[in-house]
PDB file of N, CA and C in Angstrom:
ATOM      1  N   UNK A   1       0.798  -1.150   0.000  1.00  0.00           N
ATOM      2  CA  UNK A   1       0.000   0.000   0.000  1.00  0.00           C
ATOM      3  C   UNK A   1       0.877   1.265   0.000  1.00  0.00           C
ATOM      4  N   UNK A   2       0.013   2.389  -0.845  1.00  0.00           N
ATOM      5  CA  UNK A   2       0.977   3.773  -0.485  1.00  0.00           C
ATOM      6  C   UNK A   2       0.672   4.321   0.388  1.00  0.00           C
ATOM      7  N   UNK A   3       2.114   4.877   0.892  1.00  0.00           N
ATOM      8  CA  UNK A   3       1.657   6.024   1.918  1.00  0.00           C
ATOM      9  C   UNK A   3       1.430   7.242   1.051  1.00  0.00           C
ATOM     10  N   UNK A   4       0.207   7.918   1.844  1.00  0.00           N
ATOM     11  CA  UNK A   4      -0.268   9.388   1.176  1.00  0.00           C
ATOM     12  C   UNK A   4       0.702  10.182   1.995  1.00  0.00           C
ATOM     13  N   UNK A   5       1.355  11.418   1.863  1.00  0.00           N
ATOM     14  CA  UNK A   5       1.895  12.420   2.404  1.00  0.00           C
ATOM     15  C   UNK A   5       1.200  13.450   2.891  1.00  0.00           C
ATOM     16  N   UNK A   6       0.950  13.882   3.932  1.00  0.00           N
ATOM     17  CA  UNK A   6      -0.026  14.870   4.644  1.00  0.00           C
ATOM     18  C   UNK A   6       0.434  16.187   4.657  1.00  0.00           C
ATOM     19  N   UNK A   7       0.934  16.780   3.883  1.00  0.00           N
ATOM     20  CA  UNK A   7       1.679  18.501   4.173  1.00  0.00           C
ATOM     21  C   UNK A   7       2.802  17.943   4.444  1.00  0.00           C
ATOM     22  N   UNK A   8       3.295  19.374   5.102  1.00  0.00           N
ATOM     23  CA  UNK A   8       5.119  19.066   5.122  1.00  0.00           C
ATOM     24  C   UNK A   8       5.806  18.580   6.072  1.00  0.00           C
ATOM     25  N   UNK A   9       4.870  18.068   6.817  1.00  0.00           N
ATOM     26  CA  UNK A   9       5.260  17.732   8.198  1.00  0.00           C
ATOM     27  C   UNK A   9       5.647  18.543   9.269  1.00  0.00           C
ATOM     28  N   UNK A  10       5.881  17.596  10.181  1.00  0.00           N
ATOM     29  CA  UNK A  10       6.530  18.597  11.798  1.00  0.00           C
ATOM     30  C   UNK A  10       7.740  19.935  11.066  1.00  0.00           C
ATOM     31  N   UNK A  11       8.435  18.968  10.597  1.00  0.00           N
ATOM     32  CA  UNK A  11       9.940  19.757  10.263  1.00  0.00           C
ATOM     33  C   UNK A  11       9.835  20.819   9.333  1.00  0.00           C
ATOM     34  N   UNK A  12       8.720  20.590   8.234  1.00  0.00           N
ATOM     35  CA  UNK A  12       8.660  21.724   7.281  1.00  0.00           C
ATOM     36  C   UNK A  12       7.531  22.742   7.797  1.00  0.00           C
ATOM     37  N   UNK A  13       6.943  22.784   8.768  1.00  0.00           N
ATOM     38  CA  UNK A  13       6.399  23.456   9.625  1.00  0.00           C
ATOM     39  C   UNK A  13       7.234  24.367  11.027  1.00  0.00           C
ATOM     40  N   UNK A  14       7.975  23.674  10.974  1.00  0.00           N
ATOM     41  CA  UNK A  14       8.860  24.867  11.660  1.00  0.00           C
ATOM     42  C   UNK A  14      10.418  25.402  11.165  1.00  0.00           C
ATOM     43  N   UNK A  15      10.535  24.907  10.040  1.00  0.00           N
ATOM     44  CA  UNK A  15      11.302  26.019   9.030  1.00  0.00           C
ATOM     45  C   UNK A  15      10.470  26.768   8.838  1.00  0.00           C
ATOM     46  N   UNK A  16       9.230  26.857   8.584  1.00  0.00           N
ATOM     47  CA  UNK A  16       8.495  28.235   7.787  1.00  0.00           C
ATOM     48  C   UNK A  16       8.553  28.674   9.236  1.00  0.00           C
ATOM     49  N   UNK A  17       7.678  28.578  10.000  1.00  0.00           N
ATOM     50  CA  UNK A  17       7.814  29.325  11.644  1.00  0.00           C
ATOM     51  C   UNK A  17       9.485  29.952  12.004  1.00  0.00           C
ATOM     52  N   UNK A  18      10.397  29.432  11.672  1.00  0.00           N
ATOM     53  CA  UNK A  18      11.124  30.236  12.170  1.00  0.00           C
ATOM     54  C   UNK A  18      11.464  31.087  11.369  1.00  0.00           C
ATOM     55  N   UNK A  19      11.539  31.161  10.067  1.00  0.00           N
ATOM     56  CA  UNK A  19      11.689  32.034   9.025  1.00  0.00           C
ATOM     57  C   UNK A  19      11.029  33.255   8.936  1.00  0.00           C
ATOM     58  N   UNK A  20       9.584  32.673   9.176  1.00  0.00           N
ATOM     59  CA  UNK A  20       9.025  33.960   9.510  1.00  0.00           C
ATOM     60  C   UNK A  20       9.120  34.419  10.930  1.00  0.00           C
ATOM     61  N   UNK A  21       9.338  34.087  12.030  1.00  0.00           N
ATOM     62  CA  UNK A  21       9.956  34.503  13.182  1.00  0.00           C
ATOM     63  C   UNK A  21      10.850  35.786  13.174  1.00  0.00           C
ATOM     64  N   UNK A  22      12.067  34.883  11.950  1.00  0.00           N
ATOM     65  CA  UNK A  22      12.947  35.881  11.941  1.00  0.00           C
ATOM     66  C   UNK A  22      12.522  37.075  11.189  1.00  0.00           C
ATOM     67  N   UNK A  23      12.392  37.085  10.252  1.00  0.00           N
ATOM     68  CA  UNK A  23      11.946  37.974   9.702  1.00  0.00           C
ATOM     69  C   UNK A  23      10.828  39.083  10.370  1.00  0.00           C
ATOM     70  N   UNK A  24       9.970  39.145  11.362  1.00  0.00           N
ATOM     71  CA  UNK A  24       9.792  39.521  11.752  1.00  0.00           C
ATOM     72  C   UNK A  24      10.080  40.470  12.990  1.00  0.00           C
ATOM     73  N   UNK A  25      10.995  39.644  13.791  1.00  0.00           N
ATOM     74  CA  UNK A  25      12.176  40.318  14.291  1.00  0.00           C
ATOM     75  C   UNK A  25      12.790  41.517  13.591  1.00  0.00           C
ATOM     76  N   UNK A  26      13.274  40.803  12.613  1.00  0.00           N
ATOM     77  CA  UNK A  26      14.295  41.657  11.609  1.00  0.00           C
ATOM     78  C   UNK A  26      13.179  43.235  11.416  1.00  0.00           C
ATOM     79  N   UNK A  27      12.135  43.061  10.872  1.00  0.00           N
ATOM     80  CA  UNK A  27      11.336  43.853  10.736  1.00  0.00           C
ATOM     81  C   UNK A  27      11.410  45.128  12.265  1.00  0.00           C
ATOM     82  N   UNK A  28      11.121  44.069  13.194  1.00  0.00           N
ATOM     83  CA  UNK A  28      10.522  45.226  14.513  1.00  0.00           C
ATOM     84  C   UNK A  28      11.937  45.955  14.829  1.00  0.00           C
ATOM     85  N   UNK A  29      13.094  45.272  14.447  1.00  0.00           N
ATOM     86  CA  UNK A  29      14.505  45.758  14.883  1.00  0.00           C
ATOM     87  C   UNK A  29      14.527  46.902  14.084  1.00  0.00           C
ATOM     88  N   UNK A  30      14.765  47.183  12.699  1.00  0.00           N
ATOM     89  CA  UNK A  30      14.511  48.176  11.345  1.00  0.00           C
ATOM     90  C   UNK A  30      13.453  49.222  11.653  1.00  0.00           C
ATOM     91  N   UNK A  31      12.103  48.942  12.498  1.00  0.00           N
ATOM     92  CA  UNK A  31      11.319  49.486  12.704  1.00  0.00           C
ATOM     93  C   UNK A  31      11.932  50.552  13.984  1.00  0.00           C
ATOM     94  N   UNK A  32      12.159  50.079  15.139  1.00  0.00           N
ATOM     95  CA  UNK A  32      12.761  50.161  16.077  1.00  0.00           C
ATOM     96  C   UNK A  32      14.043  51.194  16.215  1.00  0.00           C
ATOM     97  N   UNK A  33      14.687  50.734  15.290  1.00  0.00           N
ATOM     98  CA  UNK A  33      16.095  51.682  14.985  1.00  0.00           C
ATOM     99  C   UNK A  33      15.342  53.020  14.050  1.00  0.00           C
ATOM    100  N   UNK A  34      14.535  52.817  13.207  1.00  0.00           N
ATOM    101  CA  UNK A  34      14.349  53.990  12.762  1.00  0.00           C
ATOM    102  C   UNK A  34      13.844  55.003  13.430  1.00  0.00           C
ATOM    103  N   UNK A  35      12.729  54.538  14.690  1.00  0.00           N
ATOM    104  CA  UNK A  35      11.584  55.058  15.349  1.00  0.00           C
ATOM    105  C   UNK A  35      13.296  55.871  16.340  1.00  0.00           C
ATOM    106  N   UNK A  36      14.107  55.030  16.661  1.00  0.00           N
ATOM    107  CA  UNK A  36      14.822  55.820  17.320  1.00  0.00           C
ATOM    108  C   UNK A  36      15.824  57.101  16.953  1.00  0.00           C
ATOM    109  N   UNK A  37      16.477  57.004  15.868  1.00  0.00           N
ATOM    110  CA  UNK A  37      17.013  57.883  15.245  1.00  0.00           C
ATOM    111  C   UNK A  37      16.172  58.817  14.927  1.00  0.00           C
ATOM    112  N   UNK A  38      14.736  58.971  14.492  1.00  0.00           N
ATOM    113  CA  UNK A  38      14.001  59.957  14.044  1.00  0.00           C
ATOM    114  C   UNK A  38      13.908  61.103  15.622  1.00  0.00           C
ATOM    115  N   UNK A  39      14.010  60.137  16.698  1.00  0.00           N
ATOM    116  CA  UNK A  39      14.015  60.542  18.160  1.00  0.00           C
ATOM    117  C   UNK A  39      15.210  61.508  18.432  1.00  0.00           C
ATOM    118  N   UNK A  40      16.173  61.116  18.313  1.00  0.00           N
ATOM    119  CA  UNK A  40      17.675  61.560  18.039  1.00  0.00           C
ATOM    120  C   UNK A  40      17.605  63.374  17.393  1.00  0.00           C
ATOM    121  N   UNK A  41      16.797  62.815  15.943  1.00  0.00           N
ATOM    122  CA  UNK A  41      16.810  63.930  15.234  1.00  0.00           C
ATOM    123  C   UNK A  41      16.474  65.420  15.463  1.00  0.00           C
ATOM    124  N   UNK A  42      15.073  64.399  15.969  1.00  0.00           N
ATOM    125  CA  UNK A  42      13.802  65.789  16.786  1.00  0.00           C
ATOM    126  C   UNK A  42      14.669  66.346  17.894  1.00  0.00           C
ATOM    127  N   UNK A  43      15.359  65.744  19.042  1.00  0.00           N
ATOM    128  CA  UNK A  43      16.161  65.879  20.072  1.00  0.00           C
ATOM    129  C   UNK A  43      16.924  67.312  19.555  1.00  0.00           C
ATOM    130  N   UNK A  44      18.252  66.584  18.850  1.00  0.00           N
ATOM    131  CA  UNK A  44      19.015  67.525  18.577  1.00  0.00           C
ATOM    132  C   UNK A  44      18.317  68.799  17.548  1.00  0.00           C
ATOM    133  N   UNK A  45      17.126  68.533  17.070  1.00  0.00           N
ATOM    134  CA  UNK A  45      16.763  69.915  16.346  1.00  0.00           C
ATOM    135  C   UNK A  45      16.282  70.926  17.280  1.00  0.00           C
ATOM    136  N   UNK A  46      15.752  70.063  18.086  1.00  0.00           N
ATOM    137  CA  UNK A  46      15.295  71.066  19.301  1.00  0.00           C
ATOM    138  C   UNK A  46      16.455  71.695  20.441  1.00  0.00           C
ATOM    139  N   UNK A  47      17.188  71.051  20.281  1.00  0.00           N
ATOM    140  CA  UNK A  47      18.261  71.729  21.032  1.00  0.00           C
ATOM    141  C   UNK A  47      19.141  72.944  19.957  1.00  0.00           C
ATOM    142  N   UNK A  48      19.661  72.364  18.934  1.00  0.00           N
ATOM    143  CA  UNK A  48      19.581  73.698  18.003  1.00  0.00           C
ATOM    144  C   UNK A  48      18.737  75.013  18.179  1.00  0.00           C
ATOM    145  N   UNK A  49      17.051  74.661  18.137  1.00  0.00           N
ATOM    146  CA  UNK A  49      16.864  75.845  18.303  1.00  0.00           C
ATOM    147  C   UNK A  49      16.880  76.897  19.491  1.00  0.00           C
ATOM    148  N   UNK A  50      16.851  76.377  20.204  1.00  0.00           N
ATOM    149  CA  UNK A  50      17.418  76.332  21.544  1.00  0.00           C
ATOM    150  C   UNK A  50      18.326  77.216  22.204  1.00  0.00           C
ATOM    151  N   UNK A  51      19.346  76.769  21.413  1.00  0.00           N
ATOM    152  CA  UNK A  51      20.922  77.380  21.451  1.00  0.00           C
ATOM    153  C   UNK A  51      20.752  78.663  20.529  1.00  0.00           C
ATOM    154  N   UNK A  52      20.241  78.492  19.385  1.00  0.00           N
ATOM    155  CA  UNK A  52      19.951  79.830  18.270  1.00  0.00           C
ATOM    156  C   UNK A  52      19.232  81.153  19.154  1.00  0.00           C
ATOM    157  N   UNK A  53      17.691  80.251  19.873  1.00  0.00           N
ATOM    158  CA  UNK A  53      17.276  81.425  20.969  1.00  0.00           C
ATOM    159  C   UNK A  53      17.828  81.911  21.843  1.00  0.00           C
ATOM    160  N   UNK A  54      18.848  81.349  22.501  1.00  0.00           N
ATOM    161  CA  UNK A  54      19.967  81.584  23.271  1.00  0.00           C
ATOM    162  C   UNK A  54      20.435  82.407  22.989  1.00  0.00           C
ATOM    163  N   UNK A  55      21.734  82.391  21.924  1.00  0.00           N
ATOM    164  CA  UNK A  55      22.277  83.475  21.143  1.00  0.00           C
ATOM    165  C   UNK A  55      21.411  84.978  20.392  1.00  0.00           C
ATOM    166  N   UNK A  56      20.185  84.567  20.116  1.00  0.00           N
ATOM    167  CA  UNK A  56      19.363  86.094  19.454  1.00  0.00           C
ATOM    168  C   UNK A  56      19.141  86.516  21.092  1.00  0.00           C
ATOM    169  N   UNK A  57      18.857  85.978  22.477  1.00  0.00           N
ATOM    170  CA  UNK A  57      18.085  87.021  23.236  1.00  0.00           C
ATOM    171  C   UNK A  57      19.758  87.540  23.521  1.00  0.00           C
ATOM    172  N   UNK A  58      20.369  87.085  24.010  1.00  0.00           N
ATOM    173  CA  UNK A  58      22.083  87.562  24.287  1.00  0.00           C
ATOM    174  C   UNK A  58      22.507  88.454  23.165  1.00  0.00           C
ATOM    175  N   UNK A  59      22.478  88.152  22.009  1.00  0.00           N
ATOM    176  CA  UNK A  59      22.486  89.404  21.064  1.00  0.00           C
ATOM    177  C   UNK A  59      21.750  90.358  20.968  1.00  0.00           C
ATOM    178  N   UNK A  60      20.708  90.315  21.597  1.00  0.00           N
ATOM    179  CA  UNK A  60      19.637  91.466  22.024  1.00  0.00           C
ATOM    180  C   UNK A  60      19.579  92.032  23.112  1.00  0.00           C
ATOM    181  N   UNK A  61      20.015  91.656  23.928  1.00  0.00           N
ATOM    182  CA  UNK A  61      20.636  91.872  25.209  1.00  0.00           C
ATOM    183  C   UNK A  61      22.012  92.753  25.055  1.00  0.00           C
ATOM    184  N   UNK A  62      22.573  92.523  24.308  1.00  0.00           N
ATOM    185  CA  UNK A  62      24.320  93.082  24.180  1.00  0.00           C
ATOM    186  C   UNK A  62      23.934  94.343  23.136  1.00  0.00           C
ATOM    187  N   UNK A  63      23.098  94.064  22.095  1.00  0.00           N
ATOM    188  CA  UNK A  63      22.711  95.553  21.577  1.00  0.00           C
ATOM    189  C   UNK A  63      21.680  96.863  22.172  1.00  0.00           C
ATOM    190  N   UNK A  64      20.983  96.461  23.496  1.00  0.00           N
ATOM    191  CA  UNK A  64      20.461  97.426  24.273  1.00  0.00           C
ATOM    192  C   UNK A  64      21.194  97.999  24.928  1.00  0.00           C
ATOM    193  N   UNK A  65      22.092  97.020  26.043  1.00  0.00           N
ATOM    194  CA  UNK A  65      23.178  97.618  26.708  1.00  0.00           C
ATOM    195  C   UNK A  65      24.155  98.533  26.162  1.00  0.00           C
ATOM    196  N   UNK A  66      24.261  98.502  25.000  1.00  0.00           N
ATOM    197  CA  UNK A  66      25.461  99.148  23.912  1.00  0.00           C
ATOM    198  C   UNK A  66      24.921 100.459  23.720  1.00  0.00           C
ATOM    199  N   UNK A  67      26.003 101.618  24.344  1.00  0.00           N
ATOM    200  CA  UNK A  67      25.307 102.861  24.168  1.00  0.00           C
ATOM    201  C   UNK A  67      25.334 103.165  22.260  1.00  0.00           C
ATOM    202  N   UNK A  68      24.654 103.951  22.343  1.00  0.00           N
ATOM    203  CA  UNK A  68      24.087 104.346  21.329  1.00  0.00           C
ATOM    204  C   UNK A  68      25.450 105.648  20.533  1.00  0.00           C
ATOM    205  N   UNK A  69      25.841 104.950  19.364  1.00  0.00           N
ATOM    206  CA  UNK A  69      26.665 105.455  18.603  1.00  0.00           C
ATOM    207  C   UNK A  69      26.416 107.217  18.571  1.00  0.00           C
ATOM    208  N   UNK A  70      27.490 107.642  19.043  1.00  0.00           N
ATOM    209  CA  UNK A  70      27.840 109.210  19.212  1.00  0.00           C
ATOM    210  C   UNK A  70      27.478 110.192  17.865  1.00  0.00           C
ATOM    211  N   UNK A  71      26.835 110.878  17.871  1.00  0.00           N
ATOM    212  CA  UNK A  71      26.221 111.836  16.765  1.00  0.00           C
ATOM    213  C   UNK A  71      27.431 112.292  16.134  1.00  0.00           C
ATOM    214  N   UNK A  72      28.323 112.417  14.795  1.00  0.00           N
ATOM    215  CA  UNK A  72      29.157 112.743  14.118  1.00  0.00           C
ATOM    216  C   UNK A  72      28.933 114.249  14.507  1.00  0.00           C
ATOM    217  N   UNK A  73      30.231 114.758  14.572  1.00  0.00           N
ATOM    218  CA  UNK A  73      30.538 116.025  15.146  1.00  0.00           C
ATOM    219  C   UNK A  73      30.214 116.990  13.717  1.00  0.00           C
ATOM    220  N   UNK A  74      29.744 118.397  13.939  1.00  0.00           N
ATOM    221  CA  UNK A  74      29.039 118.799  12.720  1.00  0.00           C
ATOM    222  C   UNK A  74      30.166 119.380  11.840  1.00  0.00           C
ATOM    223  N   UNK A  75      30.721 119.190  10.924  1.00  0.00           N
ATOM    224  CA  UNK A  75      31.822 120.384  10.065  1.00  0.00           C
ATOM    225  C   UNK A  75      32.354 121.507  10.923  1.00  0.00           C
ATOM    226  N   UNK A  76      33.278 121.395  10.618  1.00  0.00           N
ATOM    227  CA  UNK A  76      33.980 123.148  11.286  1.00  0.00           C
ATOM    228  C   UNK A  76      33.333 123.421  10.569  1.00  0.00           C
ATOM    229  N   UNK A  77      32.926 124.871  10.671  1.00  0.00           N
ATOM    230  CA  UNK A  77      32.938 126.297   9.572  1.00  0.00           C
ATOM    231  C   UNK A  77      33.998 126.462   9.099  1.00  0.00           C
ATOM    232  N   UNK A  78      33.885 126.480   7.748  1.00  0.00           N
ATOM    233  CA  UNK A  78      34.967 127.167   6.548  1.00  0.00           C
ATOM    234  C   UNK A  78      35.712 128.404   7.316  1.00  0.00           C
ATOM    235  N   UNK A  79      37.091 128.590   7.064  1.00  0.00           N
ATOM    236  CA  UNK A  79      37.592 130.009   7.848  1.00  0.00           C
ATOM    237  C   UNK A  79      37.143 130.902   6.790  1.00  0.00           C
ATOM    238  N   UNK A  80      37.257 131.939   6.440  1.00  0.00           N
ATOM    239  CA  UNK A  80      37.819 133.582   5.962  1.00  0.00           C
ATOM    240  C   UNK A  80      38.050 133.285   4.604  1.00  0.00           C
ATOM    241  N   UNK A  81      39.267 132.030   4.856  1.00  0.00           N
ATOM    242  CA  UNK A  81      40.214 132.505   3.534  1.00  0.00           C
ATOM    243  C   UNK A  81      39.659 131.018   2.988  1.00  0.00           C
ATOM    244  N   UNK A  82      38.949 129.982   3.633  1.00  0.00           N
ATOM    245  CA  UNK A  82      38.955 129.073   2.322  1.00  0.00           C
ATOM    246  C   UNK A  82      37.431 129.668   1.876  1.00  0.00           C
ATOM    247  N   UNK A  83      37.039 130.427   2.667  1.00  0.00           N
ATOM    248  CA  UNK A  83      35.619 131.201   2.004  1.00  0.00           C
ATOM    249  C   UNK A  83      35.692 132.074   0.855  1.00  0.00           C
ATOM    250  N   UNK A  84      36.700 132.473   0.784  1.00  0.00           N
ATOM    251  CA  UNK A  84      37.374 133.167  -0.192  1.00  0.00           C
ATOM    252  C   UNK A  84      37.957 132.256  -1.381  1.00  0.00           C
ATOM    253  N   UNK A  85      38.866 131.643  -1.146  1.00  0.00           N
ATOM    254  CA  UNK A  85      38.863 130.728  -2.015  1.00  0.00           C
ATOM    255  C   UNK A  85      37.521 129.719  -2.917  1.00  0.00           C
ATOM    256  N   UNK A  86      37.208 129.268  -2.366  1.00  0.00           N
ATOM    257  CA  UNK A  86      35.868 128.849  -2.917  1.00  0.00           C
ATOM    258  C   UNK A  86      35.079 129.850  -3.871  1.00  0.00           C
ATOM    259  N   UNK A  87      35.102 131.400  -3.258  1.00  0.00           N
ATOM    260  CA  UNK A  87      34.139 132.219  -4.604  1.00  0.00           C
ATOM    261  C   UNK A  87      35.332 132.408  -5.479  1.00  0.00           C
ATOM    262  N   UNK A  88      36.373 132.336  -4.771  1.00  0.00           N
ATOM    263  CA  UNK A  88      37.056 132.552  -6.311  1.00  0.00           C
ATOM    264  C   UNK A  88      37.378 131.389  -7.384  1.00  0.00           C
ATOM    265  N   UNK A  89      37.125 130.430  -6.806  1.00  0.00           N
ATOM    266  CA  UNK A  89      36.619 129.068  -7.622  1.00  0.00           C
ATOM    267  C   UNK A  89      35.903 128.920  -8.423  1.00  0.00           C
ATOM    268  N   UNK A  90      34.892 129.630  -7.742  1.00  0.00           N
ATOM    269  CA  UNK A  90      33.246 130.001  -8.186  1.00  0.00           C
ATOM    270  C   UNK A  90      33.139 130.562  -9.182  1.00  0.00           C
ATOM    271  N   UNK A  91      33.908 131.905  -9.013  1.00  0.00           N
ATOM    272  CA  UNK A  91      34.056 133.161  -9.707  1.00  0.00           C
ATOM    273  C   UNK A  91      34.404 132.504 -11.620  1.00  0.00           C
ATOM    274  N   UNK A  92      36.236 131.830 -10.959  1.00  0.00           N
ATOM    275  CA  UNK A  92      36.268 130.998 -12.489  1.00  0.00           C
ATOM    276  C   UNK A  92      35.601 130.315 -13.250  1.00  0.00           C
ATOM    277  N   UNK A  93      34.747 129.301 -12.544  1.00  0.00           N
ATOM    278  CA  UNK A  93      33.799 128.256 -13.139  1.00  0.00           C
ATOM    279  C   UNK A  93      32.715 129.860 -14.103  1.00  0.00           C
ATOM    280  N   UNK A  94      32.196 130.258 -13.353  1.00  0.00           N
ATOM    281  CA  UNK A  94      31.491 131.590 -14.111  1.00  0.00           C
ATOM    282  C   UNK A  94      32.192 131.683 -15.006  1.00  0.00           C
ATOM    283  N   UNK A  95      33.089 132.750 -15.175  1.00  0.00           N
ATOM    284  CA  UNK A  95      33.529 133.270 -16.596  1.00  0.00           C
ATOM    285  C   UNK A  95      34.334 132.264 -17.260  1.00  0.00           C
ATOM    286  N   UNK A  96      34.264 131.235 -17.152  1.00  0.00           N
ATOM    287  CA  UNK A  96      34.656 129.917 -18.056  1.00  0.00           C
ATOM    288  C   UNK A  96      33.289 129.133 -18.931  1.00  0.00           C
ATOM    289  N   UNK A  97      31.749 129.626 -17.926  1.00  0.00           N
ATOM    290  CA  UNK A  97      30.776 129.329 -18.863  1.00  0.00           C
ATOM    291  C   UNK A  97      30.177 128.014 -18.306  1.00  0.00           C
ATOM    292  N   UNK A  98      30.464 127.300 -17.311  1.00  0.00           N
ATOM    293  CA  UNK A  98      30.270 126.757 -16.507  1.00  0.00           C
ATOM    294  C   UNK A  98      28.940 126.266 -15.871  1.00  0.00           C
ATOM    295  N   UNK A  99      28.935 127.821 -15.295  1.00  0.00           N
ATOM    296  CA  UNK A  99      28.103 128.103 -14.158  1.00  0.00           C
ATOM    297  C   UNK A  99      26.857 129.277 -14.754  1.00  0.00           C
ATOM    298  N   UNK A 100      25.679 129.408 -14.581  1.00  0.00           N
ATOM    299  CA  UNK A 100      24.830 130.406 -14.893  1.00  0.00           C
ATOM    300  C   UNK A 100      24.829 131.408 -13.963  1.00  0.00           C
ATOM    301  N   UNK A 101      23.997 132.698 -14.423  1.00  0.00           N
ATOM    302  CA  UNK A 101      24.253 133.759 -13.044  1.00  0.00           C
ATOM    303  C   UNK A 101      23.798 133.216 -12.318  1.00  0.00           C
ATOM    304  N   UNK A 102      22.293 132.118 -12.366  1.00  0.00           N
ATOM    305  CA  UNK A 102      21.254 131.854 -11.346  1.00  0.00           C
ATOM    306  C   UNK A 102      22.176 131.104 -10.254  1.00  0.00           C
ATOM    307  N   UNK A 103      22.849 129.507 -11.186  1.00  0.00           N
ATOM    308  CA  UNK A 103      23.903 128.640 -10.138  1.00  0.00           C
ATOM    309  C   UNK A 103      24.811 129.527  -9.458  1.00  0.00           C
ATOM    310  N   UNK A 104      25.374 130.522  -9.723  1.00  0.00           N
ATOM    311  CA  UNK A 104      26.543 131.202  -9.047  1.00  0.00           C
ATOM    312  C   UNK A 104      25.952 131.882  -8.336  1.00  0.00           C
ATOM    313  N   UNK A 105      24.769 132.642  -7.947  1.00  0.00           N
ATOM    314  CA  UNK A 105      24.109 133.374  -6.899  1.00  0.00           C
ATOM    315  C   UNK A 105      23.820 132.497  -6.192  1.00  0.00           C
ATOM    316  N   UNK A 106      23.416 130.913  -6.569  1.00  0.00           N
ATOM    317  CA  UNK A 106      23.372 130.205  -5.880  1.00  0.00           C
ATOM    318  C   UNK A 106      24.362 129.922  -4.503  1.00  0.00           C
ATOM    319  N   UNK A 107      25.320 129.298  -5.012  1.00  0.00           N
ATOM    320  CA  UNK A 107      26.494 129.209  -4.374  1.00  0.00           C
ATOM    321  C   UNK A 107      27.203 129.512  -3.930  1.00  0.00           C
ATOM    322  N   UNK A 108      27.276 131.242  -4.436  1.00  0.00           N
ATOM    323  CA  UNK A 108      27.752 131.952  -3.731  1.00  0.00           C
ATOM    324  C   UNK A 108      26.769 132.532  -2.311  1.00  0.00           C
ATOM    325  N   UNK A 109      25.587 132.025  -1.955  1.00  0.00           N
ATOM    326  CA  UNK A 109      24.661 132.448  -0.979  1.00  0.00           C
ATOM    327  C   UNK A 109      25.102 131.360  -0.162  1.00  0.00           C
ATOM    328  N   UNK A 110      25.235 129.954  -0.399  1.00  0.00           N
ATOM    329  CA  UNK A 110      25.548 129.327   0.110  1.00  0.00           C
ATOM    330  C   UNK A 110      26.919 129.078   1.026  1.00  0.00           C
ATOM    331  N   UNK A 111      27.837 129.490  -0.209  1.00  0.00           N
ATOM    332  CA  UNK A 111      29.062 129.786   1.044  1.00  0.00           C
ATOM    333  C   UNK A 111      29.481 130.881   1.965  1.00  0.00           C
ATOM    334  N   UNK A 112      28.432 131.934   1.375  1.00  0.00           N
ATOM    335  CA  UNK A 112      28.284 133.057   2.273  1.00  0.00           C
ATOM    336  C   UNK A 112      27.951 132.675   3.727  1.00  0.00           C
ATOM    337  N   UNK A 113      26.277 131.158   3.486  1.00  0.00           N
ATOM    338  CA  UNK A 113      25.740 131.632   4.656  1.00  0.00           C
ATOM    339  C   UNK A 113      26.762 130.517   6.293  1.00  0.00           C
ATOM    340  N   UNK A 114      27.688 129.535   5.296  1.00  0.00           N
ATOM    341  CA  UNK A 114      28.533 128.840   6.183  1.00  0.00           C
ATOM    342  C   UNK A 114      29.098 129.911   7.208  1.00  0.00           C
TER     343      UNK A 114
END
């Protein structure tokens, strides 16, 4: 008489079981490591910003305390003689054609009123 064969037996029943065992493992480990590094990531991004807010209130802090840049001191007044000089600057640009009467009354009011 033949024997009929019933499935794969004991033994080919737990090759597939452990195969997929492993593999599943393998899976939750991959799963696992990623879930953690993404942890890692968020971590250190948040500490970045962190440190960035750190540094802007301290830089905001160090530019209040910081007196306030000194108003540039205004021009001497022109003396006498470079007042003089200048219309006679003036004077040339004029009769060189330069300058119109209007610009030269101009300018010359102007260095008058220094």
């Amino acid at each position: 008489m033949l024997r009929r064969r019933r499935g794969m037996g004991l033994l080919g029943a737990a090759a597939v079981g452990g195969v997929a065992y492993a593999a599943g493992n393998k899976y939750a480990n991959n799963r696992n490591a990623e879930q953690d590094q993404n942890e890692q990531i968020a971590y250190l991004q948040a500490q970045q910003a962190e440190q960035a807010r750190q540094a802007q209130a301290a830089q905001m802090q160090q530019q209040a305390a910081a007196p306030a840049p000194a108003a540039p001191a205004p021009p001497a007044a022109p003396s006498m003689d470079e007042k003089i000089a200048q219309l006679q600057d003036l004077a040339s640009l004029k009769t060189a054609g330069v300058l119109t009467d209007e610009e030269f009354a101009a300018q010359k009011a102007r260095i008058l009123a220094q």
